[in-house]
C-alpha atoms as a PDB file:
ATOM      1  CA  UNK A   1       0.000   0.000   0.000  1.00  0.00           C
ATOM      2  CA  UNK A   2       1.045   3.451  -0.999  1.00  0.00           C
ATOM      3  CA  UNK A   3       2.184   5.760   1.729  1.00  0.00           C
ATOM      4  CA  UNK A   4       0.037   9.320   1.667  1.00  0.00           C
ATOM      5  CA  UNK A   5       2.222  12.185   1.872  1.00  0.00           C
ATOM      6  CA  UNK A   6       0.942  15.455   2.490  1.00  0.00           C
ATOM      7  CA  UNK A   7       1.521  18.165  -0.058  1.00  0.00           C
ATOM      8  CA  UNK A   8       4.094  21.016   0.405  1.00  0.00           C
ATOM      9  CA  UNK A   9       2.522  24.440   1.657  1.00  0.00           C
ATOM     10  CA  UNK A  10       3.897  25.914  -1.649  1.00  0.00           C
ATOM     11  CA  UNK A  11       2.014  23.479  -3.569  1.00  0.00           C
ATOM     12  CA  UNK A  12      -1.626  23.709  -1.565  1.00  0.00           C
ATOM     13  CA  UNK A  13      -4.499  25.311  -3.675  1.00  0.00           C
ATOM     14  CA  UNK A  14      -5.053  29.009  -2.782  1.00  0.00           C
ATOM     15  CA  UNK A  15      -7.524  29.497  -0.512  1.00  0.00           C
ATOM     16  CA  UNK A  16      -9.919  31.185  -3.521  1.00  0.00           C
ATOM     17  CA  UNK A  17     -10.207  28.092  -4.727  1.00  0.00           C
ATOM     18  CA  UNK A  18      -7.881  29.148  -7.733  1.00  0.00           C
ATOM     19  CA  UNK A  19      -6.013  25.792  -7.570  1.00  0.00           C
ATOM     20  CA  UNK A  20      -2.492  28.148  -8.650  1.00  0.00           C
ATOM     21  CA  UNK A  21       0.367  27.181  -6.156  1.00  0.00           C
ATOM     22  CA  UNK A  22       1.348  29.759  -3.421  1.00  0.00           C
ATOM     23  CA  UNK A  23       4.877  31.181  -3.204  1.00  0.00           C
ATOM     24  CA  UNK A  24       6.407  29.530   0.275  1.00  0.00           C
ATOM     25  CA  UNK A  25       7.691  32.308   2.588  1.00  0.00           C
ATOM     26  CA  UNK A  26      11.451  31.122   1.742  1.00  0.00           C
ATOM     27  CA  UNK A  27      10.820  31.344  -1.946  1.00  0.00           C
ATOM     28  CA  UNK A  28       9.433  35.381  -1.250  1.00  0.00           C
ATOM     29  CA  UNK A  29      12.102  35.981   0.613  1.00  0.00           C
ATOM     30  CA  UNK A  30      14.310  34.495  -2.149  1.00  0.00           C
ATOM     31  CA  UNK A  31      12.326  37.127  -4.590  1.00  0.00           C
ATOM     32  CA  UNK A  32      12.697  39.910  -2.192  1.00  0.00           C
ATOM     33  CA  UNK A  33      17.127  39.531  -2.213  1.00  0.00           C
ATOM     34  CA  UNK A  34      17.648  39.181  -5.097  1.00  0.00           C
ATOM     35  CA  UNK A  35      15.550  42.256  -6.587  1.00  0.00           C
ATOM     36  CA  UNK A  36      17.455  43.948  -3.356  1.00  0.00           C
ATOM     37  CA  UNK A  37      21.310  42.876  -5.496  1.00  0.00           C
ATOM     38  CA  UNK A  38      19.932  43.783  -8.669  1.00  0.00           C
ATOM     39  CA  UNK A  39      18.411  47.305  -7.379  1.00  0.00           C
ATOM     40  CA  UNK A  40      22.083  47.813  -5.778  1.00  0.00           C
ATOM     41  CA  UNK A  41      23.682  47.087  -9.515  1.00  0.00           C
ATOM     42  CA  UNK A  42      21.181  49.136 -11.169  1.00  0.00           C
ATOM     43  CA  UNK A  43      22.472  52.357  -8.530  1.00  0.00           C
ATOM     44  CA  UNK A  44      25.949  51.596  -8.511  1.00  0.00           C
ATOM     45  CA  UNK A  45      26.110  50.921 -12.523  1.00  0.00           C
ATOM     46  CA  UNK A  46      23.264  53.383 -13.983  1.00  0.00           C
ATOM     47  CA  UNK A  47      22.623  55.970 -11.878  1.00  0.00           C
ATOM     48  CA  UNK A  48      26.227  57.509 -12.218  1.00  0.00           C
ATOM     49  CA  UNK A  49      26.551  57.666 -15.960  1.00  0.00           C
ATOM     50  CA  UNK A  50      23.179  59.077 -16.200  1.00  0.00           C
ATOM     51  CA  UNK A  51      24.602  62.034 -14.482  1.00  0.00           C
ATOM     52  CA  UNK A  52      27.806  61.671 -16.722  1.00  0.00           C
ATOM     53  CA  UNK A  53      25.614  62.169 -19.705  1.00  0.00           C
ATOM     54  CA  UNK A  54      23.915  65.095 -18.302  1.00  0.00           C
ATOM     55  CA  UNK A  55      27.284  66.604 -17.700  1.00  0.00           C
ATOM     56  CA  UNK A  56      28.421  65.905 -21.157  1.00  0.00           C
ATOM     57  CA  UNK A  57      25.976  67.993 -22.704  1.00  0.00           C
ATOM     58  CA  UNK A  58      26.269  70.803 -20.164  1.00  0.00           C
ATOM     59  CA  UNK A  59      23.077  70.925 -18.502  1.00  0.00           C
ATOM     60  CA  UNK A  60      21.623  71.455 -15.138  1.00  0.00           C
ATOM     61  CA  UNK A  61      19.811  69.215 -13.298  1.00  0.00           C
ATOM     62  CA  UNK A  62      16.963  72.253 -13.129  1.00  0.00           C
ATOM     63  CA  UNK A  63      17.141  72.941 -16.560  1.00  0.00           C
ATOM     64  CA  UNK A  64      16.945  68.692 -17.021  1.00  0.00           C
ATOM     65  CA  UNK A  65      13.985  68.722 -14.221  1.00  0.00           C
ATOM     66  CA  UNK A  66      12.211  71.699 -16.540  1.00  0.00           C
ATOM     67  CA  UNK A  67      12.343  69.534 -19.461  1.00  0.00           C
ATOM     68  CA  UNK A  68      10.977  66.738 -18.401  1.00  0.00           C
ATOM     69  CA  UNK A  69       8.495  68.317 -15.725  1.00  0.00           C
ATOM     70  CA  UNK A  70      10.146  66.717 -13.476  1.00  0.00           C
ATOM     71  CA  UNK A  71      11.346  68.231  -9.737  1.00  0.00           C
ATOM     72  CA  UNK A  72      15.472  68.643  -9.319  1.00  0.00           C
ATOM     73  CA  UNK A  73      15.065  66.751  -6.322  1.00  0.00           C
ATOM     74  CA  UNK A  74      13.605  63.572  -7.889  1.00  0.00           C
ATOM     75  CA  UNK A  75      16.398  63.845 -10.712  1.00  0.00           C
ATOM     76  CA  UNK A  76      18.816  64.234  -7.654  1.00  0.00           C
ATOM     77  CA  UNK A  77      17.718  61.121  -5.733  1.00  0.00           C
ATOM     78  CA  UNK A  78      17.834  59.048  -9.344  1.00  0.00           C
ATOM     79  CA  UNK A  79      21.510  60.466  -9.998  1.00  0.00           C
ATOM     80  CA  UNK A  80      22.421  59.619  -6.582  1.00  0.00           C
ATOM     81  CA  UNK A  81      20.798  56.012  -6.601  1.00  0.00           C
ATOM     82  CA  UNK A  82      18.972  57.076  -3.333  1.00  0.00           C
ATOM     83  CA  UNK A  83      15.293  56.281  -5.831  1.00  0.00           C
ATOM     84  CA  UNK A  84      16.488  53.422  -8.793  1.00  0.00           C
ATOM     85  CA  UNK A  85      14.753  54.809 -12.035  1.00  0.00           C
ATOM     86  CA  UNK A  86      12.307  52.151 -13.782  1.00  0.00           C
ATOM     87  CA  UNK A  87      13.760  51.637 -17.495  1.00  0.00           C
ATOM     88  CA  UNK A  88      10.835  54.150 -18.503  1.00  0.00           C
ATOM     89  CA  UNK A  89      12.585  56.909 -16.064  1.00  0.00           C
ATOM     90  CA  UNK A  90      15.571  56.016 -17.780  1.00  0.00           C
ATOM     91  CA  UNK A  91      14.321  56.351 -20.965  1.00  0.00           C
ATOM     92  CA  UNK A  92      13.022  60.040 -20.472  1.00  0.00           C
ATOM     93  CA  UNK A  93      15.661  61.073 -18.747  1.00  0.00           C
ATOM     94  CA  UNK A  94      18.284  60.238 -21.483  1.00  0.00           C
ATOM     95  CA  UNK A  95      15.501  61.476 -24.265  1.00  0.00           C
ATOM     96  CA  UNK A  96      15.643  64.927 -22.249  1.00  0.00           C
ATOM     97  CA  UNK A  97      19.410  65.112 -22.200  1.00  0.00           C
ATOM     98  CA  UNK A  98      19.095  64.453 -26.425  1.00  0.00           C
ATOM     99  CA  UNK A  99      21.494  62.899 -28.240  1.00  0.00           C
ATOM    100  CA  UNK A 100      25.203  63.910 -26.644  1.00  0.00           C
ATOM    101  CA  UNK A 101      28.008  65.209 -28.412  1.00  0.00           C
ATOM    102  CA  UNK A 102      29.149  64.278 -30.761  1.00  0.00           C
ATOM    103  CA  UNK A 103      32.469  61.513 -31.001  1.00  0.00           C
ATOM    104  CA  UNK A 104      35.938  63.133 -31.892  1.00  0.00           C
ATOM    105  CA  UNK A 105      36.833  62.205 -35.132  1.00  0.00           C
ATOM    106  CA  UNK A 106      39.903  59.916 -35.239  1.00  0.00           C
ATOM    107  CA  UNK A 107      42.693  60.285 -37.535  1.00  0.00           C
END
């Protein structure tokens, strides 16, 4: 005779009646850290040259801020990394800066 094991809390039925699996509290957790690394790569890797490329094309972060309609202080806290910008922030943020100078040419 078959021995009845019961099932794994992260594979009982959802108290809805949904039948879907829910997440165990390790597996969250597991979520939770490693969005927390990859929000500490985005700061330490994006957030600087975002302020490099405002730099480059010598504007201010209030003239940047009236472009976009955005406050200085929100572009502040993105430069700094203190707020990680969602890839849409990123996106208007480098469309306000436009397109950077230009490469030197090479000879």
């Amino acid at each position: 005779m078959e021995e009845h094991r019961p099932v794994p809390a992260a594979r009982q039925a959802k108290p809805d009646g949904s039948g879907h699996a829910t997440p165990s509290a390790r597996a969250i957790t597991v979520q939770l850290r490693t969005a927390c690394v990859l929000c500490g790569e985005i700061r330490q890797s994006i957030c600087p040259e975002l302020r490099k490329r405002r730099e480059a094309v010598n504007m201010s972060i209030r003239e940047l801020g009236r472009k976009l309609g955005w406050s200085h202080a929100s572009l502040s806290f993105i430069e700094s990394g203190a707020r990680p910008p969602s890839p849409t922030d990123v996106a208007r943020y480098l469309g306000g800066c436009g397109p950077g100078p230009a490469p030197a040419n090479r000879a």
